[in-house]
Protein backbone atom coordinates (compact mmCIF):
# COMPACT_ATOMS: atom_id res chain seq x y z
CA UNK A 1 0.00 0.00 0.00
CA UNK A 2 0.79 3.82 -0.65
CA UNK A 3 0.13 6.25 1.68
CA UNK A 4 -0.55 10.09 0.64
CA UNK A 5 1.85 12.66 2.18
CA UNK A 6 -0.71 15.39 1.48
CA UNK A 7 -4.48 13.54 2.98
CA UNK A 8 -2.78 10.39 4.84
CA UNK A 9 -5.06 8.26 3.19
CA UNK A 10 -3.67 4.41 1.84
CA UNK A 11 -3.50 3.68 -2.25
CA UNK A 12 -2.96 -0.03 -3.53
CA UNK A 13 0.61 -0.38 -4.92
CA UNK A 14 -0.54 0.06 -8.85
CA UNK A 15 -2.08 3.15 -8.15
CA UNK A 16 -1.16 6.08 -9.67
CA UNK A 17 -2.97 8.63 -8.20
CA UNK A 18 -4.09 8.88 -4.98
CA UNK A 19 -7.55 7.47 -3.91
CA UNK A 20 -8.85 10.37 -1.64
CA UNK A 21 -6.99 13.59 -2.90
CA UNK A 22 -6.24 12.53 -6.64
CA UNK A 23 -2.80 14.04 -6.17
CA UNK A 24 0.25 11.61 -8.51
CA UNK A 25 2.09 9.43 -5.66
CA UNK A 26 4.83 9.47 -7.84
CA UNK A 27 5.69 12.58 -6.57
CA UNK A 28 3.84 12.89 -3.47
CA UNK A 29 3.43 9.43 -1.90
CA UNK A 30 5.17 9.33 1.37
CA UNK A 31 7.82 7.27 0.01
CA UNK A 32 8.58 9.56 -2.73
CA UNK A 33 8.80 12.20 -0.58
CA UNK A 34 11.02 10.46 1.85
CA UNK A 35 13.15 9.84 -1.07
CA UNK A 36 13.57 12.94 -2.45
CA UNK A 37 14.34 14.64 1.22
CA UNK A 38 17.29 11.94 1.44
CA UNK A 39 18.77 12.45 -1.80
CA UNK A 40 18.47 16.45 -0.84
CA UNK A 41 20.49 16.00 2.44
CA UNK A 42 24.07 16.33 2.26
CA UNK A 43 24.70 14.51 5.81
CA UNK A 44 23.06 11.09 3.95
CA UNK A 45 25.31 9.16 2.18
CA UNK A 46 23.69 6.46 1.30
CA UNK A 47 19.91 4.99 1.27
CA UNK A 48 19.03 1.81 2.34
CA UNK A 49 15.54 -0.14 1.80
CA UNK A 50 14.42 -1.85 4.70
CA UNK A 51 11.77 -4.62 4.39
CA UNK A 52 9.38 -6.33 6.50
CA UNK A 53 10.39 -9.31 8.52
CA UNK A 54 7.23 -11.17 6.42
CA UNK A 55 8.04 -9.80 3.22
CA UNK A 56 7.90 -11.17 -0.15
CA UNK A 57 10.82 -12.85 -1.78
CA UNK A 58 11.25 -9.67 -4.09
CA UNK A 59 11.47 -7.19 -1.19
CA UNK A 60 13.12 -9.52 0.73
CA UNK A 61 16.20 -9.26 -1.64
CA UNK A 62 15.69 -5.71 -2.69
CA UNK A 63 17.47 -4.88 0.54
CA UNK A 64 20.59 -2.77 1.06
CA UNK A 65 22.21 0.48 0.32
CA UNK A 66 22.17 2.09 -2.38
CA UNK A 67 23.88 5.62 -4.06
CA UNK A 68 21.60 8.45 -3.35
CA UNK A 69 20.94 8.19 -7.17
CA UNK A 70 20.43 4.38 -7.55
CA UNK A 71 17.73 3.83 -4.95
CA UNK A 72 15.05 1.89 -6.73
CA UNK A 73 11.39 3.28 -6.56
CA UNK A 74 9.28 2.14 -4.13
CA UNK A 75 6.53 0.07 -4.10
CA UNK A 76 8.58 -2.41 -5.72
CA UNK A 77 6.55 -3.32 -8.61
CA UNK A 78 5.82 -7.38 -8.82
CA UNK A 79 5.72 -7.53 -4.43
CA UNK A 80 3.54 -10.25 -3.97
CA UNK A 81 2.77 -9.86 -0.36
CA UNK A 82 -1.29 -10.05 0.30
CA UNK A 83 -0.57 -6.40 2.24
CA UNK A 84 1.41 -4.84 -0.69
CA UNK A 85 5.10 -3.38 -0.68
CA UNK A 86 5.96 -2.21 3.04
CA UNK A 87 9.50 -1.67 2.14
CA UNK A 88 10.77 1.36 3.50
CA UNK A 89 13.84 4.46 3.10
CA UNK A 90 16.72 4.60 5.61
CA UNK A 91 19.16 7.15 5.72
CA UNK A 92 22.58 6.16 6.17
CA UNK A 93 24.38 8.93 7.58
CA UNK A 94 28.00 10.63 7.34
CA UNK A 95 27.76 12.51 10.11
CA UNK A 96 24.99 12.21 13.25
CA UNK A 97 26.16 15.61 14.66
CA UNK A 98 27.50 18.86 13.47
């Protein structure tokens, strides 16, 4: 499932747009945003995709850290788990203090 970082409300993984607010959660799901803050953050060096401990062989091996501008999108497209794609951005960090 997507969720909407402008109404909160949950889209299936294939969805486009978002259910409630029609806005494109390509741009403004919360993973996209999440995404886009990351690669914006000069402290984050890399991004890592965490997925659930139940999740679907795909996600499962999706895992890791990736360049800032390698991250595959997420929902993974082809997760076969019954609740959708759960996977989810990590920042890994240079620095934790200034």
């Amino acid at each position: 499932m997507q969720t909407c970082s402008r109404c909160n409300a949950s889209s299936p993984d294939l969805a486009s747009t978002c259910a409630n607010c029609g806005v494109d959660l390509g741009e403004f799901s919360v993973n996209a945003v999440t995404l886009r803050q990351y690669q914006n953050n000069s402290r984050v060096s890399f991004i890592r995709i965490n997925a659930a401990g139940d999740a679907c062989p795909l996600c499962y091996e999706s895992r890791g850290e990736f360049k800032k501008d390698e991250v595959p999108q997420l929902p993974h497209q082809g997760c076969s788990h019954a609740l959708g794609c759960r996977c989810k951005y990590e920042p890994v960090l240079i620095e934790i203090y200034p």
